[in-house]
PDB file of N, CA and C in Angstrom:
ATOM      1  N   UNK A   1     -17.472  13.292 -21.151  1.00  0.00           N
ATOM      2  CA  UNK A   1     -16.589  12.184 -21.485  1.00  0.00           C
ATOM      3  C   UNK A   1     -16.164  11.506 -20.186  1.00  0.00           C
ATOM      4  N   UNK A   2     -16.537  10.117 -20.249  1.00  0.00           N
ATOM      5  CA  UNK A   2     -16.109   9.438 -18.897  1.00  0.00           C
ATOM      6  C   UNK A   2     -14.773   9.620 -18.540  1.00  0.00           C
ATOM      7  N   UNK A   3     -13.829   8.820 -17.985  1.00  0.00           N
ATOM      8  CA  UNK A   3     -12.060   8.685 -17.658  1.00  0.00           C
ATOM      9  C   UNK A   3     -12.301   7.363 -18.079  1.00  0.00           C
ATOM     10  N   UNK A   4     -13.367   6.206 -17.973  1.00  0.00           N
ATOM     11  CA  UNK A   4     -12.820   5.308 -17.954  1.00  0.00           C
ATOM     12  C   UNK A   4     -13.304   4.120 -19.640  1.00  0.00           C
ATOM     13  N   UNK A   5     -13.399   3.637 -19.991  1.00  0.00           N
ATOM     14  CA  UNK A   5     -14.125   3.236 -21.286  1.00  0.00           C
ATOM     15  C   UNK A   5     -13.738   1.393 -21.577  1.00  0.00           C
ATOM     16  N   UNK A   6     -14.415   1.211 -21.727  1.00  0.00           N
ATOM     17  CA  UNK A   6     -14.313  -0.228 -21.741  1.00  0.00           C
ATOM     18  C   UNK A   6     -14.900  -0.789 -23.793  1.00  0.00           C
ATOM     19  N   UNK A   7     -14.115  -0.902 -24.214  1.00  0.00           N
ATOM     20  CA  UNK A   7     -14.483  -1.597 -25.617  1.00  0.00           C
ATOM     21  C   UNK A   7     -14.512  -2.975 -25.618  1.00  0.00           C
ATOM     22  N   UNK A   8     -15.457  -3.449 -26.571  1.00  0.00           N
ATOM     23  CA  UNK A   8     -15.996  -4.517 -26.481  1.00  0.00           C
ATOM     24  C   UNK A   8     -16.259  -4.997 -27.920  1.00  0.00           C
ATOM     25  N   UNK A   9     -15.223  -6.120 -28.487  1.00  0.00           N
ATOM     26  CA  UNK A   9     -15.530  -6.187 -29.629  1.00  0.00           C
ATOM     27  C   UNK A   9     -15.721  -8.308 -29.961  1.00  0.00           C
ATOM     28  N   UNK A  10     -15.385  -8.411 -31.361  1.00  0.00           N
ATOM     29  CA  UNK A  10     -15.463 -10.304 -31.307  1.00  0.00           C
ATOM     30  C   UNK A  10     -14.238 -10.389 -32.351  1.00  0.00           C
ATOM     31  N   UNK A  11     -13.761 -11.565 -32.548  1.00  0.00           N
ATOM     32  CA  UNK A  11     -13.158 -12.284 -33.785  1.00  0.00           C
ATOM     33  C   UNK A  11     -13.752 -12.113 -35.300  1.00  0.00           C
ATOM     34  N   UNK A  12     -14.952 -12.116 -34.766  1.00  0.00           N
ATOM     35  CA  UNK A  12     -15.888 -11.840 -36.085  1.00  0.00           C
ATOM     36  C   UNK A  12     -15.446 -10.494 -36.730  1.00  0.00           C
ATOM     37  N   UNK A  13     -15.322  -9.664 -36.125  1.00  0.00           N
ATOM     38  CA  UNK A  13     -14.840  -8.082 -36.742  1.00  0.00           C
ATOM     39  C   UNK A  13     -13.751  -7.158 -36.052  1.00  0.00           C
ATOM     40  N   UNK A  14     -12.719  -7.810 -36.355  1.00  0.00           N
ATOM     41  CA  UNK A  14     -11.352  -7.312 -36.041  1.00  0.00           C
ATOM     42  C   UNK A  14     -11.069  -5.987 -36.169  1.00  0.00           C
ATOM     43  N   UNK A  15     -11.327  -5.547 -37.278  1.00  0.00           N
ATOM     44  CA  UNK A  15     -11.215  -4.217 -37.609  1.00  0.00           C
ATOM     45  C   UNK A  15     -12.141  -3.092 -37.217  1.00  0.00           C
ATOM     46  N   UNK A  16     -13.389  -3.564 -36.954  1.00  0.00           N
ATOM     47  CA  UNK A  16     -14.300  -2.477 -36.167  1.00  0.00           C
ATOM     48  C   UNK A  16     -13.800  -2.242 -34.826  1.00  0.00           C
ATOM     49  N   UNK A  17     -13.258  -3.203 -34.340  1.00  0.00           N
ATOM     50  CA  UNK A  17     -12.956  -3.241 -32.699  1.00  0.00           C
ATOM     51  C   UNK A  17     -11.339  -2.621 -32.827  1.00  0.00           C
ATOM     52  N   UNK A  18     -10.716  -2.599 -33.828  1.00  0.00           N
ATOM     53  CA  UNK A  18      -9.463  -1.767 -33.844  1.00  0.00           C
ATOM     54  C   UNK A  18      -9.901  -0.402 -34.424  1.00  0.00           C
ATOM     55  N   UNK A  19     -10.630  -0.416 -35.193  1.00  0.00           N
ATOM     56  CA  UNK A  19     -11.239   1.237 -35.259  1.00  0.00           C
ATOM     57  C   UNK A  19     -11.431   1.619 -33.319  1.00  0.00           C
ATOM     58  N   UNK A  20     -12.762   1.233 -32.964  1.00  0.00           N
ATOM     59  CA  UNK A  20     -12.865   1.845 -32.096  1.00  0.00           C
ATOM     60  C   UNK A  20     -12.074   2.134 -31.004  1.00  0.00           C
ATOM     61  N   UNK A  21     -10.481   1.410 -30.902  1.00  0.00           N
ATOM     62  CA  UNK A  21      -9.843   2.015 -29.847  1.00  0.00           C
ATOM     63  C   UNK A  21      -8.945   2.642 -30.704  1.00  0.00           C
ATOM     64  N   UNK A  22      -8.758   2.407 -31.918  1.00  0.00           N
ATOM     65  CA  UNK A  22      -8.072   3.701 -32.434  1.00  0.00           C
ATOM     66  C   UNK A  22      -8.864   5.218 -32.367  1.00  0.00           C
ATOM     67  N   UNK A  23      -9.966   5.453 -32.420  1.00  0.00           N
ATOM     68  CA  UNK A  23     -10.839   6.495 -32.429  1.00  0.00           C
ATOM     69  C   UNK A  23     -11.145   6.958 -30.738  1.00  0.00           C
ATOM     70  N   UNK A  24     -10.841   5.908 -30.143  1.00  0.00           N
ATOM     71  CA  UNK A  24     -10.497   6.261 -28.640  1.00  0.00           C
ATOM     72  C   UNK A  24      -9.479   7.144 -28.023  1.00  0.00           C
ATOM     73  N   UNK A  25      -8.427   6.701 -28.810  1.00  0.00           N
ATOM     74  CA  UNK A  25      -7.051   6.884 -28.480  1.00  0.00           C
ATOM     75  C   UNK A  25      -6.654   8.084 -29.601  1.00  0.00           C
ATOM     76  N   UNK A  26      -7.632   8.497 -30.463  1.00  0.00           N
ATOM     77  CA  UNK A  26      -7.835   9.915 -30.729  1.00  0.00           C
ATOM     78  C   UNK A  26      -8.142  11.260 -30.078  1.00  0.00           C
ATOM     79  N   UNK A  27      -9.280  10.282 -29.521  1.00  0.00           N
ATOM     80  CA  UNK A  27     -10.040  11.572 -28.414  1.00  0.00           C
ATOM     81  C   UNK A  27      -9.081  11.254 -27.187  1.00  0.00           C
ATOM     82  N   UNK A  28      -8.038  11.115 -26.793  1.00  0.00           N
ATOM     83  CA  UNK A  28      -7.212  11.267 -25.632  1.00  0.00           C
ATOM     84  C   UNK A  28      -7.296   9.956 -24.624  1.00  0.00           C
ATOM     85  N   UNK A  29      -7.774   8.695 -24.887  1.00  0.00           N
ATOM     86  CA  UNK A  29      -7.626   7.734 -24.481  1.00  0.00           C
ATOM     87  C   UNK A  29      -6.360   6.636 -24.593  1.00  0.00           C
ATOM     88  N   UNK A  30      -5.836   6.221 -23.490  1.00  0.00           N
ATOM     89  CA  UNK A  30      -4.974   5.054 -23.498  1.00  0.00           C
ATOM     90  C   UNK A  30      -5.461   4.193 -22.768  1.00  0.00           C
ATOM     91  N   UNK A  31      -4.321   2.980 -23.813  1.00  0.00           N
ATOM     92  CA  UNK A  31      -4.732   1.313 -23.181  1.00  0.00           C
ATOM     93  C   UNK A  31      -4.235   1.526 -21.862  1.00  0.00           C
ATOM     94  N   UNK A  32      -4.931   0.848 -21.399  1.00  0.00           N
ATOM     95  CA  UNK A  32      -5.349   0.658 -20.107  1.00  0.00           C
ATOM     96  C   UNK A  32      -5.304  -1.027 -19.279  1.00  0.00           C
ATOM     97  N   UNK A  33      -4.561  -1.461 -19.207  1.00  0.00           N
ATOM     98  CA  UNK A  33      -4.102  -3.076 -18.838  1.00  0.00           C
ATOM     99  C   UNK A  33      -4.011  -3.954 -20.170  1.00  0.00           C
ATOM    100  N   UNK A  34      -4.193  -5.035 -20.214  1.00  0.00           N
ATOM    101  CA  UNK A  34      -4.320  -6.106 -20.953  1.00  0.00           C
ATOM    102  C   UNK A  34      -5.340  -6.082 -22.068  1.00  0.00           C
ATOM    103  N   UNK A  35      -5.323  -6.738 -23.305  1.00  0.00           N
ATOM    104  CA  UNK A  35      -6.352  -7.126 -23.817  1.00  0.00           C
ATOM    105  C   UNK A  35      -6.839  -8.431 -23.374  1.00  0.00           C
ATOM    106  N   UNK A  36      -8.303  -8.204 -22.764  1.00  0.00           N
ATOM    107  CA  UNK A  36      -8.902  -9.749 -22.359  1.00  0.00           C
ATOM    108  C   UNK A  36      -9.522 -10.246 -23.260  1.00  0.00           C
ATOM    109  N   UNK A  37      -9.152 -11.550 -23.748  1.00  0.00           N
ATOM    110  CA  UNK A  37      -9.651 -12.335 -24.901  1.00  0.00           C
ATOM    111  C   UNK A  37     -10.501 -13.453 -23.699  1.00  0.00           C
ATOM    112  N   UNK A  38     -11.700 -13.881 -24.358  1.00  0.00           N
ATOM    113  CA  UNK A  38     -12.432 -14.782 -23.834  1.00  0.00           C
ATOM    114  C   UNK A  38     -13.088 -15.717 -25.044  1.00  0.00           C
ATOM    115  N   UNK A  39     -12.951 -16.666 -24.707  1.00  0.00           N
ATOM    116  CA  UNK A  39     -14.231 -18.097 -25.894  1.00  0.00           C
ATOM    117  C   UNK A  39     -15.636 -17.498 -25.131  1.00  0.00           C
ATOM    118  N   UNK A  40     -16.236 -17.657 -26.276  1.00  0.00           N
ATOM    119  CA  UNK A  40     -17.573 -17.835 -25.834  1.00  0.00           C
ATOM    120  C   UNK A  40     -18.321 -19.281 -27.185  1.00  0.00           C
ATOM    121  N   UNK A  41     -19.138 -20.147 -26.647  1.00  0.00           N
ATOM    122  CA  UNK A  41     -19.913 -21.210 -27.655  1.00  0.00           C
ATOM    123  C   UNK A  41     -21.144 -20.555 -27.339  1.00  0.00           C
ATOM    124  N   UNK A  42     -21.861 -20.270 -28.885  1.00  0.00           N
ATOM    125  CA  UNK A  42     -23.013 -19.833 -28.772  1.00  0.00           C
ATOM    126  C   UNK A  42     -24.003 -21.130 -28.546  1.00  0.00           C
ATOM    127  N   UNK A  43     -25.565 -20.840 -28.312  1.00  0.00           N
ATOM    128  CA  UNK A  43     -26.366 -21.745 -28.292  1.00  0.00           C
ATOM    129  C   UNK A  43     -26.718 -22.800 -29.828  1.00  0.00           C
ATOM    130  N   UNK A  44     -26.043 -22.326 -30.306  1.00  0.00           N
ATOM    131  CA  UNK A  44     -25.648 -23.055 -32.000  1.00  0.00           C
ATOM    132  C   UNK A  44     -24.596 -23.610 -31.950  1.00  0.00           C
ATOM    133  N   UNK A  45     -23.980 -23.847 -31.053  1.00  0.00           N
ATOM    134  CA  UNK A  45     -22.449 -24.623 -31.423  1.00  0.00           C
ATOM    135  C   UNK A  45     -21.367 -23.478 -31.998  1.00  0.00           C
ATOM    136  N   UNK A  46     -21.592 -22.742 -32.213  1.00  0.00           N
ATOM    137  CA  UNK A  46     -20.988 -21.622 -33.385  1.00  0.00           C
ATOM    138  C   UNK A  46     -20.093 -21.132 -31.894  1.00  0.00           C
ATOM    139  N   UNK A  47     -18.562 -21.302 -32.321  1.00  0.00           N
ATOM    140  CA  UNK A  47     -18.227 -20.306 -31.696  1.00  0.00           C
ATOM    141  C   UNK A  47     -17.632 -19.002 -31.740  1.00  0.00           C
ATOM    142  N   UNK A  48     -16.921 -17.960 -31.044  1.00  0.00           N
ATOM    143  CA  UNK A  48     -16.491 -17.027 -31.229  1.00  0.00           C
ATOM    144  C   UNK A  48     -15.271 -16.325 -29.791  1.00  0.00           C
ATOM    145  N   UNK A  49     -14.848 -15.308 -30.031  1.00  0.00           N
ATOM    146  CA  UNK A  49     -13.569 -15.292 -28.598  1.00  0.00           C
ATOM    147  C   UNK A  49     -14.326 -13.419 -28.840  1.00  0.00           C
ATOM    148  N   UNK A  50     -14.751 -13.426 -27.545  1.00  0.00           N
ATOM    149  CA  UNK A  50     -14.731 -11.830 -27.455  1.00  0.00           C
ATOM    150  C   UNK A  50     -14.162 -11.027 -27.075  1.00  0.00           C
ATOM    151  N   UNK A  51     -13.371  -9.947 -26.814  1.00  0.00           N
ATOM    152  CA  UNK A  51     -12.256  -9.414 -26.945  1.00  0.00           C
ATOM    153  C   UNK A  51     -12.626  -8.108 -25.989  1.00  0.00           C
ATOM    154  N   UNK A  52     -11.935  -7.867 -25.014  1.00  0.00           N
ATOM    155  CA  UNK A  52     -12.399  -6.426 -24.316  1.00  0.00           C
ATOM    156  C   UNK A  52     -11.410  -5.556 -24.113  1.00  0.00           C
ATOM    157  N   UNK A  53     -11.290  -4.606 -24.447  1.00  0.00           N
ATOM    158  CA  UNK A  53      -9.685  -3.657 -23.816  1.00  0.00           C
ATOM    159  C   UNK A  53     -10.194  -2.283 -23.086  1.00  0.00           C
ATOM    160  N   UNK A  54      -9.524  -2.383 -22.044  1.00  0.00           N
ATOM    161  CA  UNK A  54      -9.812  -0.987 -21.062  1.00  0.00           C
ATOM    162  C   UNK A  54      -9.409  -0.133 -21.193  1.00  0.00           C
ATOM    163  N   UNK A  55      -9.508   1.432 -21.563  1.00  0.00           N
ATOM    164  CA  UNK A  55      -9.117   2.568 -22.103  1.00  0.00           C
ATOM    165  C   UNK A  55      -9.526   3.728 -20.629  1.00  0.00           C
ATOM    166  N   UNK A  56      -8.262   4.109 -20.276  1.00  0.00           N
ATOM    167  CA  UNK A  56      -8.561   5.427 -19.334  1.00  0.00           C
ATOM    168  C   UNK A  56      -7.791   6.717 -19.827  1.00  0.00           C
ATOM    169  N   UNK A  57      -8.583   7.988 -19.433  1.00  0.00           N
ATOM    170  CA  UNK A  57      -7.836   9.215 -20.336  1.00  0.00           C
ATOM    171  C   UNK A  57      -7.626   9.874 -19.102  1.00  0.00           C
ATOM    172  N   UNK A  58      -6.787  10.046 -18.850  1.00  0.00           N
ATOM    173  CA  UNK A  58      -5.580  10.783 -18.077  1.00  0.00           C
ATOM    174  C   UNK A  58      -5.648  12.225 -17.708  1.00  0.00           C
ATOM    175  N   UNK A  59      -6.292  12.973 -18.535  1.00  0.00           N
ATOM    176  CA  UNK A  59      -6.317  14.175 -18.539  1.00  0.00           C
ATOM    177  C   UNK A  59      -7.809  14.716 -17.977  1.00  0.00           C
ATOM    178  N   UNK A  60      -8.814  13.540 -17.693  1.00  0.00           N
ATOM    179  CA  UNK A  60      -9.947  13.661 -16.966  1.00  0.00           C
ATOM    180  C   UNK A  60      -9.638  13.663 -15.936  1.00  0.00           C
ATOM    181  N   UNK A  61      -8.906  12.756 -15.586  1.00  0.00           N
ATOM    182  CA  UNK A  61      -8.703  12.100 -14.436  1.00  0.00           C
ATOM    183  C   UNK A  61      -7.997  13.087 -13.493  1.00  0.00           C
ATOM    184  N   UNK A  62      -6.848  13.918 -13.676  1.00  0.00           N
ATOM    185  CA  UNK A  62      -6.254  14.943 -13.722  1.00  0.00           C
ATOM    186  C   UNK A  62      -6.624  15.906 -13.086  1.00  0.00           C
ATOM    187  N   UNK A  63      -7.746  16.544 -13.992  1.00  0.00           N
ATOM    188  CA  UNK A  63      -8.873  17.333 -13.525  1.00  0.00           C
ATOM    189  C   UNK A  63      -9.620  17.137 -13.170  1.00  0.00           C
ATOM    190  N   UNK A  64     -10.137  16.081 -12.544  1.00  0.00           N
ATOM    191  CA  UNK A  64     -11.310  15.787 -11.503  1.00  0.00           C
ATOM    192  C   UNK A  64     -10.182  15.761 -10.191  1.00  0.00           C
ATOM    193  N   UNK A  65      -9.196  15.187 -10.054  1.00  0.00           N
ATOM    194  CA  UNK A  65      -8.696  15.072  -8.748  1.00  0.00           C
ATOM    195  C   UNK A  65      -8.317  16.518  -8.507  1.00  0.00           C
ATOM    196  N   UNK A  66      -8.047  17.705  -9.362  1.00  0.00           N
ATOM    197  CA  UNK A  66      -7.602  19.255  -9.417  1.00  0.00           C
ATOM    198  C   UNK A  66      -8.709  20.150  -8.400  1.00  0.00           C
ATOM    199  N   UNK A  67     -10.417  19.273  -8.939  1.00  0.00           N
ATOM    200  CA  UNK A  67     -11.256  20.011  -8.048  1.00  0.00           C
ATOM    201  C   UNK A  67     -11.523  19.640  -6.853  1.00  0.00           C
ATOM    202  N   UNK A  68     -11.092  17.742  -6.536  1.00  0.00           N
ATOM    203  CA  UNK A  68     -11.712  17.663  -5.331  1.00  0.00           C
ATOM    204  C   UNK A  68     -10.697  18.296  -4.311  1.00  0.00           C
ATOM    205  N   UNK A  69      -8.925  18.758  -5.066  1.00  0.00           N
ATOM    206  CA  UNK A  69      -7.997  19.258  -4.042  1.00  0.00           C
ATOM    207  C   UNK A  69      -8.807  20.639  -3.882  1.00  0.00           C
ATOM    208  N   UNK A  70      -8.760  21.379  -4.529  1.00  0.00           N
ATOM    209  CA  UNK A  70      -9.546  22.970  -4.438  1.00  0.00           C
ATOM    210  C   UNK A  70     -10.981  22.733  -3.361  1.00  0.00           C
ATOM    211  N   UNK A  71     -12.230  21.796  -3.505  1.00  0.00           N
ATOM    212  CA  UNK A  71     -12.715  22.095  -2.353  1.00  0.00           C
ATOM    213  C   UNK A  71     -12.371  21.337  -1.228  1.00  0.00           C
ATOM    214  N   UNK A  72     -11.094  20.807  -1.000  1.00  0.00           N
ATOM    215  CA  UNK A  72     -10.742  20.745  -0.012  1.00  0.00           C
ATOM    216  C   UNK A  72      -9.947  21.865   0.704  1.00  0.00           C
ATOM    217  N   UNK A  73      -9.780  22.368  -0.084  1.00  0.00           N
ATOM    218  CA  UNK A  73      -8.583  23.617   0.641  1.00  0.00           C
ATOM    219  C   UNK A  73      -9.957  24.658   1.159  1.00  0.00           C
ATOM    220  N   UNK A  74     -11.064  24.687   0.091  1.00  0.00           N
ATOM    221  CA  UNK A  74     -11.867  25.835   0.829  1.00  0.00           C
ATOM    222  C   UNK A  74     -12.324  25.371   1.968  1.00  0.00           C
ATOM    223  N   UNK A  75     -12.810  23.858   2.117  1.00  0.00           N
ATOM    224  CA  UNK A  75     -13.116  22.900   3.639  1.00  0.00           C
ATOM    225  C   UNK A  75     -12.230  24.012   4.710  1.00  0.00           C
ATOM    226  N   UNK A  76     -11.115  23.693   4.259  1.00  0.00           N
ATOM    227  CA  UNK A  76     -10.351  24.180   5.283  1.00  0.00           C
ATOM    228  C   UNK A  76     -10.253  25.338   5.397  1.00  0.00           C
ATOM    229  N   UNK A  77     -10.557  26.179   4.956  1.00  0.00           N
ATOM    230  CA  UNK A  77     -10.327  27.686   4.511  1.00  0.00           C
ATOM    231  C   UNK A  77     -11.296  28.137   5.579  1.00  0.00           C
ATOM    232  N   UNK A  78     -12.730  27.517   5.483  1.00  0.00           N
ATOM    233  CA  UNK A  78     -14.097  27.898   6.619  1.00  0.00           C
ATOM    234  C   UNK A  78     -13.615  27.542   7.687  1.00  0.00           C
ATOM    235  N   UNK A  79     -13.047  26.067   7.895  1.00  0.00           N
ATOM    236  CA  UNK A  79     -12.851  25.958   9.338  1.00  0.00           C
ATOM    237  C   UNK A  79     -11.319  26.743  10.215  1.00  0.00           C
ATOM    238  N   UNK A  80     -10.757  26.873   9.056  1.00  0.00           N
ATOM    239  CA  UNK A  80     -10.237  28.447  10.128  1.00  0.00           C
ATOM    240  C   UNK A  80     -10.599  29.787  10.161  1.00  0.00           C
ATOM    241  N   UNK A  81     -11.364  29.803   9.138  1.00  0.00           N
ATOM    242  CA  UNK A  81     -11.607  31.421   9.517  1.00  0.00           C
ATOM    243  C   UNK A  81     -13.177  31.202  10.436  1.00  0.00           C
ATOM    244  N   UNK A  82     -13.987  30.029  10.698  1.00  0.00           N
ATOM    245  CA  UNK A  82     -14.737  29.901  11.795  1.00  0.00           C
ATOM    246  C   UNK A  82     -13.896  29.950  13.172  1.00  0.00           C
ATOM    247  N   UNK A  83     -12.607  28.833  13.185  1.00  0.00           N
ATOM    248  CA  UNK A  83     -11.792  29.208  14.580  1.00  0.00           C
ATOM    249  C   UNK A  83     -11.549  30.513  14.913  1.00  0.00           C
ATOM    250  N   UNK A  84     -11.044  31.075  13.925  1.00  0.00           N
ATOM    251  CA  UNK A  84     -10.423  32.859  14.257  1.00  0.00           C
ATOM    252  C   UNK A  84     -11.496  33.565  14.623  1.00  0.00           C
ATOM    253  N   UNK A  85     -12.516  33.674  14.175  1.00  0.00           N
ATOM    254  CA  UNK A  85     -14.153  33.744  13.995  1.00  0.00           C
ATOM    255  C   UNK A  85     -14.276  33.692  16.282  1.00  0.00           C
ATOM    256  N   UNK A  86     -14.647  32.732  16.220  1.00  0.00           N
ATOM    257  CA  UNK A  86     -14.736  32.077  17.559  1.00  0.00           C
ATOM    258  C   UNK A  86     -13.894  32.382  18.835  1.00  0.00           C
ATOM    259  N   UNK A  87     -12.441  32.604  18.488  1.00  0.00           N
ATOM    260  CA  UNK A  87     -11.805  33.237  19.531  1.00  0.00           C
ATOM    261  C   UNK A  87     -11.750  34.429  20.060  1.00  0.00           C
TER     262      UNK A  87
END
């Protein structure tokens, strides 16, 4: 599961695109800034506004920064017991 998720829905189907960040925000995702609404005119004249909302889960995120602290401490862990090592 990524941290970060980007949904992507239209005007045309409101409710699929609110399913999917409701079903986001099941599996442990929150909104995440703004909803960006955009126009788009298709090559038909037809238009439509597409809709994007950014979803990050917190608890990935969490635990990825948990391991890069742990191999940093072992980083450091070698380079003193190489100094002690050495003297």
């Amino acid at each position: 599961m990524s941290p970060y998720k980007l949904i992507r829905g239209s005007d045309k189907n409101i409710a699929a695109f609110e399913e999917q960040i409701a079903n986001a925000m099941l599996d442990g995702y929150d909104l995440a800034n703004d909803l960006v609404v955009q126009p788009k005119t298709n090559a038909n004249g037809e238009t439509e506004v597409l809709l994007f909302q950014a979803m990050i889960c917190e608890e990935i995120l969490d635990f990825d920064e948990s391991d890069e602290d742990d191999e940093e401490d072992e980083e450091v862990d070698e380079f003193e017991e190489e100094e002690e090592l050495s003297r």
